[in-house]
Protein backbone atom coordinates (compact mmCIF):
# COMPACT_ATOMS: atom_id res chain seq x y z
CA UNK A 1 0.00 0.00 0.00
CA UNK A 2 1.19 3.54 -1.23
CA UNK A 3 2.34 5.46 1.86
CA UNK A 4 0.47 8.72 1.96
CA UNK A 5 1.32 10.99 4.78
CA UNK A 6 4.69 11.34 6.81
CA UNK A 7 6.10 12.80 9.46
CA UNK A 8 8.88 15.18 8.99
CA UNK A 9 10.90 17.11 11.68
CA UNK A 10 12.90 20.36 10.70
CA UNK A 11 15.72 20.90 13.17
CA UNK A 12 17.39 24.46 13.05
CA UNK A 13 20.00 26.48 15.03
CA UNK A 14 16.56 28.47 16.73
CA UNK A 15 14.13 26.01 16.69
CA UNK A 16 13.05 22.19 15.95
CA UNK A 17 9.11 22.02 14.37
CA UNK A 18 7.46 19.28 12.87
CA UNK A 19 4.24 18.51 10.62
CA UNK A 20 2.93 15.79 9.25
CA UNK A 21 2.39 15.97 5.60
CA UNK A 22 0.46 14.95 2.39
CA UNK A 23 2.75 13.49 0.40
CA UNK A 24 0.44 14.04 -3.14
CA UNK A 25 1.37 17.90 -2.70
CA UNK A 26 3.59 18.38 -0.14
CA UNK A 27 1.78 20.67 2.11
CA UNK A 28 0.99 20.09 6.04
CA UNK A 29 -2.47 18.79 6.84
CA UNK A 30 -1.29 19.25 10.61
CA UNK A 31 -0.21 21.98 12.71
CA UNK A 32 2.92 22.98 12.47
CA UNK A 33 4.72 21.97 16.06
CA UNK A 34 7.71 23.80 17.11
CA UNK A 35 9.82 24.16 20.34
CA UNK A 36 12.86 25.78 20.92
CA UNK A 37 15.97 24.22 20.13
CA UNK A 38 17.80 23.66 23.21
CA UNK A 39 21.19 25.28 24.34
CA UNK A 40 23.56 24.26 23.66
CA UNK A 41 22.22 22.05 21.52
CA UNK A 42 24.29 18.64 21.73
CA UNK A 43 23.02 15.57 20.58
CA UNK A 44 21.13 13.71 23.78
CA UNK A 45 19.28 17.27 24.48
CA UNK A 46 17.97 17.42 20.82
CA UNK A 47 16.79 14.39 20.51
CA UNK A 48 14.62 14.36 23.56
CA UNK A 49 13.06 17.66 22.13
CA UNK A 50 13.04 15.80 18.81
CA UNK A 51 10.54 12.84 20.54
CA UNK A 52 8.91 15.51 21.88
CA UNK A 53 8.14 16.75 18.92
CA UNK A 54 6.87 13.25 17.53
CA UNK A 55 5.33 12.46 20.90
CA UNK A 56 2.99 15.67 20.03
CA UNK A 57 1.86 14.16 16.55
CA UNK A 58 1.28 10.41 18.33
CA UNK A 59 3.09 9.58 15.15
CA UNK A 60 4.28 5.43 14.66
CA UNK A 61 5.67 5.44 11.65
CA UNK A 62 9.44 6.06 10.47
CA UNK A 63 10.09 9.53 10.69
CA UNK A 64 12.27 11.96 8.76
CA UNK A 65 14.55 14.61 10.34
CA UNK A 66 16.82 17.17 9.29
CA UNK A 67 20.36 18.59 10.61
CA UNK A 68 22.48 21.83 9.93
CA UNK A 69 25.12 20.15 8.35
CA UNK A 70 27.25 17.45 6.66
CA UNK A 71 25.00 14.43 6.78
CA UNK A 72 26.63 11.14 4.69
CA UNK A 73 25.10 7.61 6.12
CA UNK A 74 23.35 9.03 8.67
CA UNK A 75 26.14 10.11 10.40
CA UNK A 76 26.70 14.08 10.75
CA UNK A 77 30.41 15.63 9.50
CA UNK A 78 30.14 19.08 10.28
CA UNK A 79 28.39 21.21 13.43
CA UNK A 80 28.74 25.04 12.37
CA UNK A 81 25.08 25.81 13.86
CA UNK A 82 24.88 23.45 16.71
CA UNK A 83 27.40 22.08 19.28
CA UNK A 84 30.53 20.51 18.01
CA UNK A 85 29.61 17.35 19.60
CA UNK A 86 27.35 16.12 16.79
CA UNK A 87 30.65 15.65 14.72
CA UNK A 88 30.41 11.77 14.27
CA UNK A 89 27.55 11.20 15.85
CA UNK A 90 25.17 8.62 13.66
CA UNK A 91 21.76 10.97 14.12
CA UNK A 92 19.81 7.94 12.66
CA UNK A 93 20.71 5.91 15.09
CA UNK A 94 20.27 8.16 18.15
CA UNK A 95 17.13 9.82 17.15
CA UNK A 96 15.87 6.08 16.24
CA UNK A 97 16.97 5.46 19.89
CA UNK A 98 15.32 8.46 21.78
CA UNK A 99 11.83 7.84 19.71
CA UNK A 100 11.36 4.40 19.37
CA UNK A 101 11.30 3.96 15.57
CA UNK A 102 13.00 4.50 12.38
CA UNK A 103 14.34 7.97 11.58
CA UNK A 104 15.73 8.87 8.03
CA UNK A 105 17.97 11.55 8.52
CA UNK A 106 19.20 14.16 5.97
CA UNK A 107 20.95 18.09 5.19
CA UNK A 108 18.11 20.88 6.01
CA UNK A 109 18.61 22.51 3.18
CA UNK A 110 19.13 19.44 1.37
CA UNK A 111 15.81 18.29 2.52
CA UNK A 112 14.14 21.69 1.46
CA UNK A 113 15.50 21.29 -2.16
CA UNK A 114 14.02 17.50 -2.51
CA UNK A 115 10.52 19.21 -1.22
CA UNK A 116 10.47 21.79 -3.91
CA UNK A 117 11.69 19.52 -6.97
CA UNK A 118 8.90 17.43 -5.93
CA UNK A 119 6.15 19.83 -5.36
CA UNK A 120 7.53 23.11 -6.04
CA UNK A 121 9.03 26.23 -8.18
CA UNK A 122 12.13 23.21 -9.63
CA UNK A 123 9.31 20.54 -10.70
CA UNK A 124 9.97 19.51 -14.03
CA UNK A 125 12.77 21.98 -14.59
CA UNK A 126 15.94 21.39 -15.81
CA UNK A 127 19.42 23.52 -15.62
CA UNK A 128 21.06 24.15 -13.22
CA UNK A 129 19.15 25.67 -9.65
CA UNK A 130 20.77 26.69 -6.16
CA UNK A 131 18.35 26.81 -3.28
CA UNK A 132 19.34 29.26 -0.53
CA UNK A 133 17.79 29.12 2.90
CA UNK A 134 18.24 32.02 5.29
CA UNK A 135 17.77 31.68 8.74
CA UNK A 136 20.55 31.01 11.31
CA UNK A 137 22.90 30.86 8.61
CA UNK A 138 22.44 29.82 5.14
CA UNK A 139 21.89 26.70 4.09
CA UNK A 140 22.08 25.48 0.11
CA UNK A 141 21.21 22.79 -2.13
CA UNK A 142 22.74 22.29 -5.73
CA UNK A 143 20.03 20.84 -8.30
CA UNK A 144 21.29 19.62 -11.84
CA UNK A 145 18.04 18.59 -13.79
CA UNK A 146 16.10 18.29 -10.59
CA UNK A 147 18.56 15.84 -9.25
CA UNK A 148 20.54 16.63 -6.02
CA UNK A 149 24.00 17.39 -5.27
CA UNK A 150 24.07 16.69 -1.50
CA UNK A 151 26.00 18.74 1.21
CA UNK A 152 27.10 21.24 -0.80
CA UNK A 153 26.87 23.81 2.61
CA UNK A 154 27.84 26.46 0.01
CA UNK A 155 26.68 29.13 3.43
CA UNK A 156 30.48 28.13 4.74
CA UNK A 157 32.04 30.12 1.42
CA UNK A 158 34.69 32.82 2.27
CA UNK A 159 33.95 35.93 0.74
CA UNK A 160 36.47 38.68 0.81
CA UNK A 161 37.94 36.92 4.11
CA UNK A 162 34.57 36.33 6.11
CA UNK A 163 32.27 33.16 6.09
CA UNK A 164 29.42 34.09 4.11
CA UNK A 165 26.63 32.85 6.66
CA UNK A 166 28.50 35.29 9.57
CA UNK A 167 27.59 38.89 7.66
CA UNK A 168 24.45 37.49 5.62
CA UNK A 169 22.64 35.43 7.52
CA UNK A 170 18.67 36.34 8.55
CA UNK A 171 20.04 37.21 11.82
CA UNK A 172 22.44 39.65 10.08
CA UNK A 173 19.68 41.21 8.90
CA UNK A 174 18.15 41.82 12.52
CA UNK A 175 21.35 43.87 13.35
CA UNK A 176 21.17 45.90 9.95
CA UNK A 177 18.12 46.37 8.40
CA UNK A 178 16.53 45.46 5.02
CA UNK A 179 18.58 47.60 2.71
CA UNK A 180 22.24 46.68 3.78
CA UNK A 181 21.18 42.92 4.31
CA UNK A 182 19.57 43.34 0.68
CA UNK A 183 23.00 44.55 -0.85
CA UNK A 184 25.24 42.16 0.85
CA UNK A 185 22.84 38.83 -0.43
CA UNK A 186 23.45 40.67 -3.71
CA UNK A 187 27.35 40.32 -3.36
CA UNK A 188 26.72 36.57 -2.42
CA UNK A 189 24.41 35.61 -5.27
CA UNK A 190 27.41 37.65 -7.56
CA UNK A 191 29.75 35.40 -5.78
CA UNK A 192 27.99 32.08 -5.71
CA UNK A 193 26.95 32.87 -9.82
CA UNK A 194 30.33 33.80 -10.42
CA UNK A 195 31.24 29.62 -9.23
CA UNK A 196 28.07 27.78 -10.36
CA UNK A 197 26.19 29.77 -12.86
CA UNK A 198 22.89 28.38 -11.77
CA UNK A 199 19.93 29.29 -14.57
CA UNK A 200 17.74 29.66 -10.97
CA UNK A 201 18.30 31.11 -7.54
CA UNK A 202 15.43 29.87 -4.99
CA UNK A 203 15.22 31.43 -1.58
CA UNK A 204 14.18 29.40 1.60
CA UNK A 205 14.27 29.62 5.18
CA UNK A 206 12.25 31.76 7.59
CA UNK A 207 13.24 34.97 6.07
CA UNK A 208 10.51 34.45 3.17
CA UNK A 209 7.92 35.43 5.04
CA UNK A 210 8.75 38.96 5.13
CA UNK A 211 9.79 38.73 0.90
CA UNK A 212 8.17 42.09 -0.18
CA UNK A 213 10.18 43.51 2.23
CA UNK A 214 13.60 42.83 0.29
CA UNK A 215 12.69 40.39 -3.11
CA UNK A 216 12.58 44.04 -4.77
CA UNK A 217 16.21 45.22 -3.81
CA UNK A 218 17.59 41.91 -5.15
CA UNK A 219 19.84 43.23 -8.58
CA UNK A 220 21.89 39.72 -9.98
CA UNK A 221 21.90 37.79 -12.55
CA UNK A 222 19.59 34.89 -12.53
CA UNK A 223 16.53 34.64 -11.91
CA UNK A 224 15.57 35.03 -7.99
CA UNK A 225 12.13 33.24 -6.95
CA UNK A 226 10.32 32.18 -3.10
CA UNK A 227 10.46 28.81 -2.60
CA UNK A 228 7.12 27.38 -3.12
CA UNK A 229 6.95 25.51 0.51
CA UNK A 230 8.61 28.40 2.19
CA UNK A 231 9.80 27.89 5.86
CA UNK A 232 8.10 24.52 6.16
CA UNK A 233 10.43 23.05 2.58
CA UNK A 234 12.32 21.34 5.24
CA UNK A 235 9.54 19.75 6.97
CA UNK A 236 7.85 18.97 3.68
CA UNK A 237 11.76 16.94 2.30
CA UNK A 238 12.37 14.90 5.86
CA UNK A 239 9.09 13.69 5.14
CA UNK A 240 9.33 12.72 1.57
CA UNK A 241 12.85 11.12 2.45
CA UNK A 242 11.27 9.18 5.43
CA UNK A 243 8.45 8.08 2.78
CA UNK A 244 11.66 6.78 -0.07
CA UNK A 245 13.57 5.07 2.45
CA UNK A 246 12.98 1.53 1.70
């Protein structure tokens, strides 16, 4: 029988939230749940907020969950958002631990740019497209003819001797205003264009809920568009990979 709903958890440098979702269009047909992500956030803490989280949705099923970095096999590589004590760790196989069942466990952004090939603005499109979430940094994911190149992390760049995430992040933008944080994502896009070329730029993360307030001020290159799924992309991508995982 065709699996039609899943549960995915989004967990992010601010906060962890969850939904379960219709997997024929990708959109929630639950409340979103979200609690704050704990600090420091090292692995045991998270995933007892992470059950939480599933605990709240009575879910059984495998569930799908996301991570702020490097993810190969399950196990997490890098920890630039969250404590450096995830470096190592096999998430699938704690999470699995702290909820009772199977977890399928992916990149955020990664996860966001599987939810909008599937249901969103890269459906059917080929070329080159670069999804960029803003929130506590910035997260990417590289699609070549709607297929994924994972763990790309291309927030981590260097750019004119500073990490890109640490003077364009959404929280940058807190500290600065709409205008500045507008002309230094231009810079980035320039810089990011300049390396892939991408025929597409998508913007995710929490940030595109406020979009008329900088979409306007964007001047680059390619084309810039709001990811279909917004903020809950990631939700709607642990899901879908929780649903594929055989």
């Amino acid at each position: 029988m065709r699996v039609r709903k899943a549960l995915g958890i989004d967990f992010g440098g601010s906060g962890i939230k969850g939904g379960v979702v219709d997997l024929a269009g990708g959109r929630l047909v639950s409340e979103r749940f979200r609690l704050p992500t704990p600090q420091p956030a090292k692995p045991r803490r998270v995933a007892e907020v992470v059950a939480e989280v599933v605990n709240h949705f009575r879910w059984r099923g495998r569930v799908g969950c996301t991570v702020p970095g490097v993810v190969r096999n399950g196990r997490v590589e890098t920890a630039a958002n969250i404590h450096p004590s995830w470096i190592g760790v096999n998430a699938e196989r704690l999470l699995a631990g702290a909820i009772g069942r199977p977890v399928t466990v992916l990149n955020d952004a990664d996860a966001a740019g599987l939810a909008e090939v599937e249901w969103g603005v890269v459906a059917a499109r080929r070329g080159v497209v670069l999804l960029l979430t803003f929130g506590t940094g910035i997260g990417s994911a590289l699609l070549v003819d709607g297929r994924l190149v994972p763990n790309t992390e291309l927030g981590h760049l260097e750019y004119k001797g500073r990490v890109a995430e640490d003077w364009t992040s959404a929280q940058q933008q807190e500290a600065i205003g709409w205008s500045r944080w507008a002309r230094r994502v231009n810079r980035y896009i320039a810089h990011v264009d300049r390396l892939f070329s991408p025929d597409l730029i998508v913007l995710g993360g929490g940030i595109t809920k406020e979009a008329d307030r900088f979409l306007h001020l964007l001047d680059v290159r390619p084309r810039v568009r709001i990811a279909t799924l917004k903020n809950n992309a990631g939700i709607a991508g642990a899901a879908l990979a929780a649903a594929r995982t055989k």
